[in-house]
PDB file of N, CA and C in Angstrom:
ATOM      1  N   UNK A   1      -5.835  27.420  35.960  1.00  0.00           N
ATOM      2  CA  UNK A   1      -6.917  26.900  35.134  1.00  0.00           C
ATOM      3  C   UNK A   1      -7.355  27.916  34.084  1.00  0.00           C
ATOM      4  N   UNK A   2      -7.507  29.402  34.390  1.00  0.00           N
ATOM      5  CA  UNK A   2      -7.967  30.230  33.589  1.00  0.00           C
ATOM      6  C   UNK A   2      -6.658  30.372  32.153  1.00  0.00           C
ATOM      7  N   UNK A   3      -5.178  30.385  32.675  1.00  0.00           N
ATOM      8  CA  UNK A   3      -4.180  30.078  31.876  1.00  0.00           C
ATOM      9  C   UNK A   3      -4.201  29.180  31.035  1.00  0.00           C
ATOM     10  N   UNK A   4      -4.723  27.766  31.316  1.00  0.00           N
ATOM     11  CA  UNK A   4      -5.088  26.618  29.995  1.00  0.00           C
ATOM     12  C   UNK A   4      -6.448  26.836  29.704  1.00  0.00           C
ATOM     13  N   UNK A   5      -6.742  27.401  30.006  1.00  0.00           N
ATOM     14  CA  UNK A   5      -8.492  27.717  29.006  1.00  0.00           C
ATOM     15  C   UNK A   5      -8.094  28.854  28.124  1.00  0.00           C
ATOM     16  N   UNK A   6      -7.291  29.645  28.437  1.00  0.00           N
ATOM     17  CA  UNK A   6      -7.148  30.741  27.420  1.00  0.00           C
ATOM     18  C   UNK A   6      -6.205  30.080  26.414  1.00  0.00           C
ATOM     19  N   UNK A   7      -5.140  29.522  26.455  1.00  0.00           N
ATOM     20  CA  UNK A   7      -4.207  28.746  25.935  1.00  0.00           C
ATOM     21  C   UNK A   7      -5.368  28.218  24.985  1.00  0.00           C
ATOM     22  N   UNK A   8      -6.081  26.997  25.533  1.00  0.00           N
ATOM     23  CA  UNK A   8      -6.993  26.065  24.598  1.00  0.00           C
ATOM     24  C   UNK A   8      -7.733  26.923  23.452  1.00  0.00           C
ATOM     25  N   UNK A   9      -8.413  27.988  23.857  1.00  0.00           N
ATOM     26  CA  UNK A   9      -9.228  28.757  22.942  1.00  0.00           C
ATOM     27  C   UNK A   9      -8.169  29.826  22.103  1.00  0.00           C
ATOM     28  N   UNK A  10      -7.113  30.301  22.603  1.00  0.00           N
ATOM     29  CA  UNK A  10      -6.188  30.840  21.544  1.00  0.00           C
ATOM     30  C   UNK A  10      -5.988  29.441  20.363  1.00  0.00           C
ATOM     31  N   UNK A  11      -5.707  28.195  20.547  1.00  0.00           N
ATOM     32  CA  UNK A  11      -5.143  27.365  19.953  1.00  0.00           C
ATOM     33  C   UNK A  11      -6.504  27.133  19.064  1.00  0.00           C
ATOM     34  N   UNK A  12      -7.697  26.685  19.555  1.00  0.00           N
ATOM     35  CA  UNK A  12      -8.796  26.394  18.721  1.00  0.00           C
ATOM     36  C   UNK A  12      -9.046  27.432  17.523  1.00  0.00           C
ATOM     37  N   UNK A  13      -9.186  28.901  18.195  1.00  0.00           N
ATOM     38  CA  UNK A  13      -8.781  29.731  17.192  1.00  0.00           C
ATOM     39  C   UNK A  13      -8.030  30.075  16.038  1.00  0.00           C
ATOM     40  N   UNK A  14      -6.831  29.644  16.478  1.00  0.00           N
ATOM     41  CA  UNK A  14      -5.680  29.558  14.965  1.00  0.00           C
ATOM     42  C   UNK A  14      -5.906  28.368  14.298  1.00  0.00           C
ATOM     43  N   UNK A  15      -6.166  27.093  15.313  1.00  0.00           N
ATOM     44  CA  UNK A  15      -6.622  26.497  14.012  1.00  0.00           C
ATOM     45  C   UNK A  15      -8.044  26.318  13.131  1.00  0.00           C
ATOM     46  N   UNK A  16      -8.909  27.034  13.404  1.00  0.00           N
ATOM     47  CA  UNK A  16     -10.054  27.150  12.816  1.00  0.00           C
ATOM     48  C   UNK A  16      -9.961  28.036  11.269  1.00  0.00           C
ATOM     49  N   UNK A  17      -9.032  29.431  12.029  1.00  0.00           N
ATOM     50  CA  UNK A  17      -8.693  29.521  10.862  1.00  0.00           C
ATOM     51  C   UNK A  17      -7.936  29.514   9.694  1.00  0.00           C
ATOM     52  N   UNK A  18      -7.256  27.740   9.934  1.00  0.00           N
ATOM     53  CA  UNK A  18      -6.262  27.683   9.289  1.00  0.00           C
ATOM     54  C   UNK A  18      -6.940  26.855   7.755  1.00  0.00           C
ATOM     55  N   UNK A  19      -6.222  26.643   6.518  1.00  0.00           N
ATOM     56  CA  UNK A  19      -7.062  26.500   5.471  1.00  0.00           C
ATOM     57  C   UNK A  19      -6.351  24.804   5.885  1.00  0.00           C
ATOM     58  N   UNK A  20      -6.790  23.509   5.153  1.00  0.00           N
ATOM     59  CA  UNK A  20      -6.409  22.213   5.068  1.00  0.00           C
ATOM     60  C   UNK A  20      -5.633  22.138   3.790  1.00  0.00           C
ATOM     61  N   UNK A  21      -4.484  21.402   3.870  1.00  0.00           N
ATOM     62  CA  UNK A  21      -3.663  21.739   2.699  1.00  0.00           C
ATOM     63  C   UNK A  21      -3.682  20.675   1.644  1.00  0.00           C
ATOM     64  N   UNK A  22      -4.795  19.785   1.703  1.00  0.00           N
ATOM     65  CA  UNK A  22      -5.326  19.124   0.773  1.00  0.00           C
ATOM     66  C   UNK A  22      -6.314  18.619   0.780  1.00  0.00           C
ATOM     67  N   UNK A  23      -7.163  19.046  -0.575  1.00  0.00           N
ATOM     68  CA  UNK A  23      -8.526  18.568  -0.580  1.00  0.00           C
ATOM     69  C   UNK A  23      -8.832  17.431  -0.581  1.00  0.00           C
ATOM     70  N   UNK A  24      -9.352  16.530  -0.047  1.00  0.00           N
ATOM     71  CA  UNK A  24      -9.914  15.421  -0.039  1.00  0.00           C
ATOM     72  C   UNK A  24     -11.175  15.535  -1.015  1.00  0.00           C
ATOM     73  N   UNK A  25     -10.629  14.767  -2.650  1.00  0.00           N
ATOM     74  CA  UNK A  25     -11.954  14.548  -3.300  1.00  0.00           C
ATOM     75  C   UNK A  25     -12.403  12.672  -3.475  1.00  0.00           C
ATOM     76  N   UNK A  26     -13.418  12.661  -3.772  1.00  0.00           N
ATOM     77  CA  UNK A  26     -13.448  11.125  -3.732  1.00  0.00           C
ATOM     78  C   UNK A  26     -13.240  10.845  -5.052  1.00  0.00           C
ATOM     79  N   UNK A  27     -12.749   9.678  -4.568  1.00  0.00           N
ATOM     80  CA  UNK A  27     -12.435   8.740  -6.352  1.00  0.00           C
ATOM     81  C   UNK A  27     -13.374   9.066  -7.364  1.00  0.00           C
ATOM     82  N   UNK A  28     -12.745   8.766  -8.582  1.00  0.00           N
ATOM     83  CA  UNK A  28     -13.681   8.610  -9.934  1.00  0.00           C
ATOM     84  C   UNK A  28     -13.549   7.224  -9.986  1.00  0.00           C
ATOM     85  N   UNK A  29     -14.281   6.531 -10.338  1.00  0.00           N
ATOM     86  CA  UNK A  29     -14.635   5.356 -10.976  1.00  0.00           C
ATOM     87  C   UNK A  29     -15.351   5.367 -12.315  1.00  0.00           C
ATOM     88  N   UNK A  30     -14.951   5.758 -13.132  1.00  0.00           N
ATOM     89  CA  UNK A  30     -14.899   5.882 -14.233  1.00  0.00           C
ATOM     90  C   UNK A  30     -14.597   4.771 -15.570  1.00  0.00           C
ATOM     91  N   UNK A  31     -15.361   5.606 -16.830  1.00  0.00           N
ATOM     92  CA  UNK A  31     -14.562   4.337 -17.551  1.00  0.00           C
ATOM     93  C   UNK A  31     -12.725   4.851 -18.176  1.00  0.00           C
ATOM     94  N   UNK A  32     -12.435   5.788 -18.067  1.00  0.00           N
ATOM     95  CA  UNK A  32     -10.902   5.683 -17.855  1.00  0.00           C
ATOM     96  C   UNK A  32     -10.320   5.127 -16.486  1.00  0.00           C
ATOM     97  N   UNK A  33     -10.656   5.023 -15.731  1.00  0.00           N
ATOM     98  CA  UNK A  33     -10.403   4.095 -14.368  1.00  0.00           C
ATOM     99  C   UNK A  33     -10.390   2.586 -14.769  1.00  0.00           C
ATOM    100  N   UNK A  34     -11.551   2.497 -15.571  1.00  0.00           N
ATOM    101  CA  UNK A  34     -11.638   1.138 -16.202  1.00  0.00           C
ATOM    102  C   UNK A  34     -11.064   0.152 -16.870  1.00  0.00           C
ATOM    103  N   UNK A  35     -11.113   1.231 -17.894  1.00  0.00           N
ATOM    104  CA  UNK A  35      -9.722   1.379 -18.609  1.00  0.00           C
ATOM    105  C   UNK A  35      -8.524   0.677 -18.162  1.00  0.00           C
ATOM    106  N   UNK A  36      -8.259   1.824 -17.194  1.00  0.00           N
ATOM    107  CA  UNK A  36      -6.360   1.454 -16.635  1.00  0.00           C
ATOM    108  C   UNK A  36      -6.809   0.154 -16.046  1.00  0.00           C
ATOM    109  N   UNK A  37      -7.493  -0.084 -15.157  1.00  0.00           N
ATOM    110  CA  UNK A  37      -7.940  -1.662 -14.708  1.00  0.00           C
ATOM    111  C   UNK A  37      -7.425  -2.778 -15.424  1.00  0.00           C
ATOM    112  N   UNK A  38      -8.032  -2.257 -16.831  1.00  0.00           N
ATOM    113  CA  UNK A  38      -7.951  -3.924 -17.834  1.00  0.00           C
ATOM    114  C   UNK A  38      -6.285  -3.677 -18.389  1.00  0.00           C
ATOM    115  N   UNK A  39      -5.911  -2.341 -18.659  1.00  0.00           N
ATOM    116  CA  UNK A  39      -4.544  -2.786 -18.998  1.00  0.00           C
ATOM    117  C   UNK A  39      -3.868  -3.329 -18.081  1.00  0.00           C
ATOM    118  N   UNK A  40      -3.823  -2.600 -16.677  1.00  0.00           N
ATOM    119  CA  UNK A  40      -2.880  -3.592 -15.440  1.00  0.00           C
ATOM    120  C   UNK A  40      -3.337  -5.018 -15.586  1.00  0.00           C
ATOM    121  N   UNK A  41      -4.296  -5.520 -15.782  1.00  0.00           N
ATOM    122  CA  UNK A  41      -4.695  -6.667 -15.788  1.00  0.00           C
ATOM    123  C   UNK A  41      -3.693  -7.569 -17.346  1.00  0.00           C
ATOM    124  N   UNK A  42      -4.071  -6.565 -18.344  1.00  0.00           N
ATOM    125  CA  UNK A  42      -3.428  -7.219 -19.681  1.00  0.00           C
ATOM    126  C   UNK A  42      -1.665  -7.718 -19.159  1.00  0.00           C
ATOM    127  N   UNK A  43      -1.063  -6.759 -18.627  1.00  0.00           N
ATOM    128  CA  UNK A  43       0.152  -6.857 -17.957  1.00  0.00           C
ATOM    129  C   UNK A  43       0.472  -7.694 -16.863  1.00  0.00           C
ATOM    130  N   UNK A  44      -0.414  -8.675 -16.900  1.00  0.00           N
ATOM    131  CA  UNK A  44       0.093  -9.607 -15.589  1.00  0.00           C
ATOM    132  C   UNK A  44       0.606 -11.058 -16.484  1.00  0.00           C
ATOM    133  N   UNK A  45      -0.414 -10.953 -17.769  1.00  0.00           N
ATOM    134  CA  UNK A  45      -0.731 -12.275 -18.494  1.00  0.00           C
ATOM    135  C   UNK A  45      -1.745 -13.037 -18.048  1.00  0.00           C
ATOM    136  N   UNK A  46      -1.935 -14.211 -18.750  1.00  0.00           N
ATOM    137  CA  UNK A  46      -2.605 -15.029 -18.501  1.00  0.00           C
ATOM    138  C   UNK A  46      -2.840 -15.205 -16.688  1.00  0.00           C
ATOM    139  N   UNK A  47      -4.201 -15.742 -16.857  1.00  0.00           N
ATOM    140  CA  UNK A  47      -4.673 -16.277 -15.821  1.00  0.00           C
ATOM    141  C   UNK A  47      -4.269 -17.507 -15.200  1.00  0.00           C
ATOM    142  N   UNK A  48      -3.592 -18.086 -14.219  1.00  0.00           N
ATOM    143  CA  UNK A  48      -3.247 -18.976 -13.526  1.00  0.00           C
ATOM    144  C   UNK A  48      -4.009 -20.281 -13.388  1.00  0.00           C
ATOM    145  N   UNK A  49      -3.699 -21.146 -13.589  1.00  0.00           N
ATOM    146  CA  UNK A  49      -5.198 -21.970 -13.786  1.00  0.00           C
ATOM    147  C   UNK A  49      -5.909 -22.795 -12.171  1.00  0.00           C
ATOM    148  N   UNK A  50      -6.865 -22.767 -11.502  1.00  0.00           N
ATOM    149  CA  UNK A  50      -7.119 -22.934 -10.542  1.00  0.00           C
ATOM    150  C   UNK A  50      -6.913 -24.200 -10.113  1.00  0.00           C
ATOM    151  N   UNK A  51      -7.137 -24.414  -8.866  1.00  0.00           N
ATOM    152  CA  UNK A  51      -6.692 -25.900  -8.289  1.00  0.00           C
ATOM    153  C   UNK A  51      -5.141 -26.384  -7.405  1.00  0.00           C
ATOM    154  N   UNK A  52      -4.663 -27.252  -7.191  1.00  0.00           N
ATOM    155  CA  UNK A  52      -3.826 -27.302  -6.750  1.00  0.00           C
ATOM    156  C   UNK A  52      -2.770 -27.500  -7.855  1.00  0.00           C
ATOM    157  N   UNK A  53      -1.218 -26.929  -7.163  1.00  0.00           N
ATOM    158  CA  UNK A  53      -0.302 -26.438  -8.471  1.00  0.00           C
ATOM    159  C   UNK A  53       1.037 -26.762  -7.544  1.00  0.00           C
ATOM    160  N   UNK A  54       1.979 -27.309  -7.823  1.00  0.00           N
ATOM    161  CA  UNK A  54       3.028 -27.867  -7.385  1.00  0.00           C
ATOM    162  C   UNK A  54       4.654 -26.915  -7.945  1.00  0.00           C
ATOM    163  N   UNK A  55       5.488 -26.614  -6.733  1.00  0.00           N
ATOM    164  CA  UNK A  55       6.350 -26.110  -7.508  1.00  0.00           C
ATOM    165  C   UNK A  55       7.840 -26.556  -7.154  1.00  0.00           C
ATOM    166  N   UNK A  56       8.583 -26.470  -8.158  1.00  0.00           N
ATOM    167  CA  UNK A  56       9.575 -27.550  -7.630  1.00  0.00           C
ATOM    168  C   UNK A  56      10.410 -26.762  -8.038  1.00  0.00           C
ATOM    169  N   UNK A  57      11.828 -27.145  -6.767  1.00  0.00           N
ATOM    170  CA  UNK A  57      12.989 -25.973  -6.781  1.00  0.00           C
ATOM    171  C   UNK A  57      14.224 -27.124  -6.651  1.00  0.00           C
ATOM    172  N   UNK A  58      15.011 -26.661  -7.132  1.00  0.00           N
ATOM    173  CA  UNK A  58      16.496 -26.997  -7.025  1.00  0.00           C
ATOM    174  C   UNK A  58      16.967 -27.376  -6.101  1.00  0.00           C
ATOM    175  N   UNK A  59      17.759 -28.061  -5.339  1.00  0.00           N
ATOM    176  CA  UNK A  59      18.622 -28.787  -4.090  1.00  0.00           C
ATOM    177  C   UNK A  59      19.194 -27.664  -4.152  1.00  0.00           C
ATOM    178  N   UNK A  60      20.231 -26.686  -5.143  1.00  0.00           N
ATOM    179  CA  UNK A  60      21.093 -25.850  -5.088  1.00  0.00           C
ATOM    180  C   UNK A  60      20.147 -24.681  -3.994  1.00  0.00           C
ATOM    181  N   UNK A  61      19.190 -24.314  -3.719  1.00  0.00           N
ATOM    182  CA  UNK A  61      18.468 -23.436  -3.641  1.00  0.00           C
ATOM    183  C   UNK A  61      18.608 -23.449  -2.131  1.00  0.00           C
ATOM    184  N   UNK A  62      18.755 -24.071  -1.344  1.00  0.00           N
ATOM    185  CA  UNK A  62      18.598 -24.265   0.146  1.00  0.00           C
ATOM    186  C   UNK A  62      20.534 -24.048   0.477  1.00  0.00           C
ATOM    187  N   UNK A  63      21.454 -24.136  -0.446  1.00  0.00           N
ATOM    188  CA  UNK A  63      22.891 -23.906  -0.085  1.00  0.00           C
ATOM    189  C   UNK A  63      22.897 -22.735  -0.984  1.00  0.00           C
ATOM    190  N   UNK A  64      22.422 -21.669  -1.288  1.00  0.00           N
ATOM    191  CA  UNK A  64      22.676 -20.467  -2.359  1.00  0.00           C
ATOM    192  C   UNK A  64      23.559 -19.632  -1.473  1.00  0.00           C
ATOM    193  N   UNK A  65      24.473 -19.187  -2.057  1.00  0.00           N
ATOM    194  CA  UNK A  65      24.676 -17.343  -1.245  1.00  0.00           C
ATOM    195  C   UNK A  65      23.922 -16.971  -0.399  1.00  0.00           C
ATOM    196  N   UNK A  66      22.640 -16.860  -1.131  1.00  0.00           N
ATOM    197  CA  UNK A  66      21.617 -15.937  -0.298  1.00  0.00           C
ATOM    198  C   UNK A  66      21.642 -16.366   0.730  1.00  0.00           C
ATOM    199  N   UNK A  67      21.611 -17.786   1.701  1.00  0.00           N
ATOM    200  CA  UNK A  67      21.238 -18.737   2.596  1.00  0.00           C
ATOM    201  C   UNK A  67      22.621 -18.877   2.757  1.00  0.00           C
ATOM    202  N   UNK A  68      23.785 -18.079   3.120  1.00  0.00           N
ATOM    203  CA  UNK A  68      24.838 -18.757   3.585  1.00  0.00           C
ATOM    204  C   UNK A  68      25.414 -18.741   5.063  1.00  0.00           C
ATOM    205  N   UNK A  69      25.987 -19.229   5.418  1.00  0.00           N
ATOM    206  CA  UNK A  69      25.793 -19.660   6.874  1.00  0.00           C
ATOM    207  C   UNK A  69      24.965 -20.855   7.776  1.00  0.00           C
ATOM    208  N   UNK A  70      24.249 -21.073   6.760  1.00  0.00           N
ATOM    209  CA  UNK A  70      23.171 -22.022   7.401  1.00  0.00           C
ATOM    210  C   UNK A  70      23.596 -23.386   6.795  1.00  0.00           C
ATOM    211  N   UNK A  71      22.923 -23.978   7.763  1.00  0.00           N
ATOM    212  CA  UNK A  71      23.291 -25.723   7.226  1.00  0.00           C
ATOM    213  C   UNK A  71      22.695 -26.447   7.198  1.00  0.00           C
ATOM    214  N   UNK A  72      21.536 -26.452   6.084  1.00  0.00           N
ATOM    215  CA  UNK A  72      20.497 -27.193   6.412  1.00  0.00           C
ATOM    216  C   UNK A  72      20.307 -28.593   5.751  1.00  0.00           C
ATOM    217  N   UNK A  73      21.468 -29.467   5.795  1.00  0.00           N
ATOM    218  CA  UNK A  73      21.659 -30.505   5.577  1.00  0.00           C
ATOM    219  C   UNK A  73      20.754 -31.587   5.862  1.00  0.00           C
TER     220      UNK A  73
END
């Protein structure tokens, strides 16, 4: 017992004084943050228009390559 108590407090020791190898700063929220916001946003395009929206795919799409092996006839 005296062997893992000395163990534990050698170990607490080295790491106490060990430095952390990256600072944790908190975000900026900023208006250059802001900024980049509205361009990612400019880069998506237009807004999607809300409501229900229907999308329609090809017969080819269920026999592709991608899906081969399967038979979903």
């Amino acid at each position: 017992r005296e062997r893992l108590k000395t163990i534990r407090e050698q170990s607490s020791t080295r790491s106490a004084g060990r430095q952390k190898l990256v600072k944790l700063d908190q975000p900026r929220y900023d208006e250059v943050f802001e900024q980049g916001v509205a361009w990612l946003e400019s880069l998506a395009g237009p807004a999607l228009p809300e409501g229900n929206l229907v999308a329609e795919f090809s017969d080819d799409v269920w026999t592709s390559s991608t899906r081969k092996g399967s038979d979903l006839s």
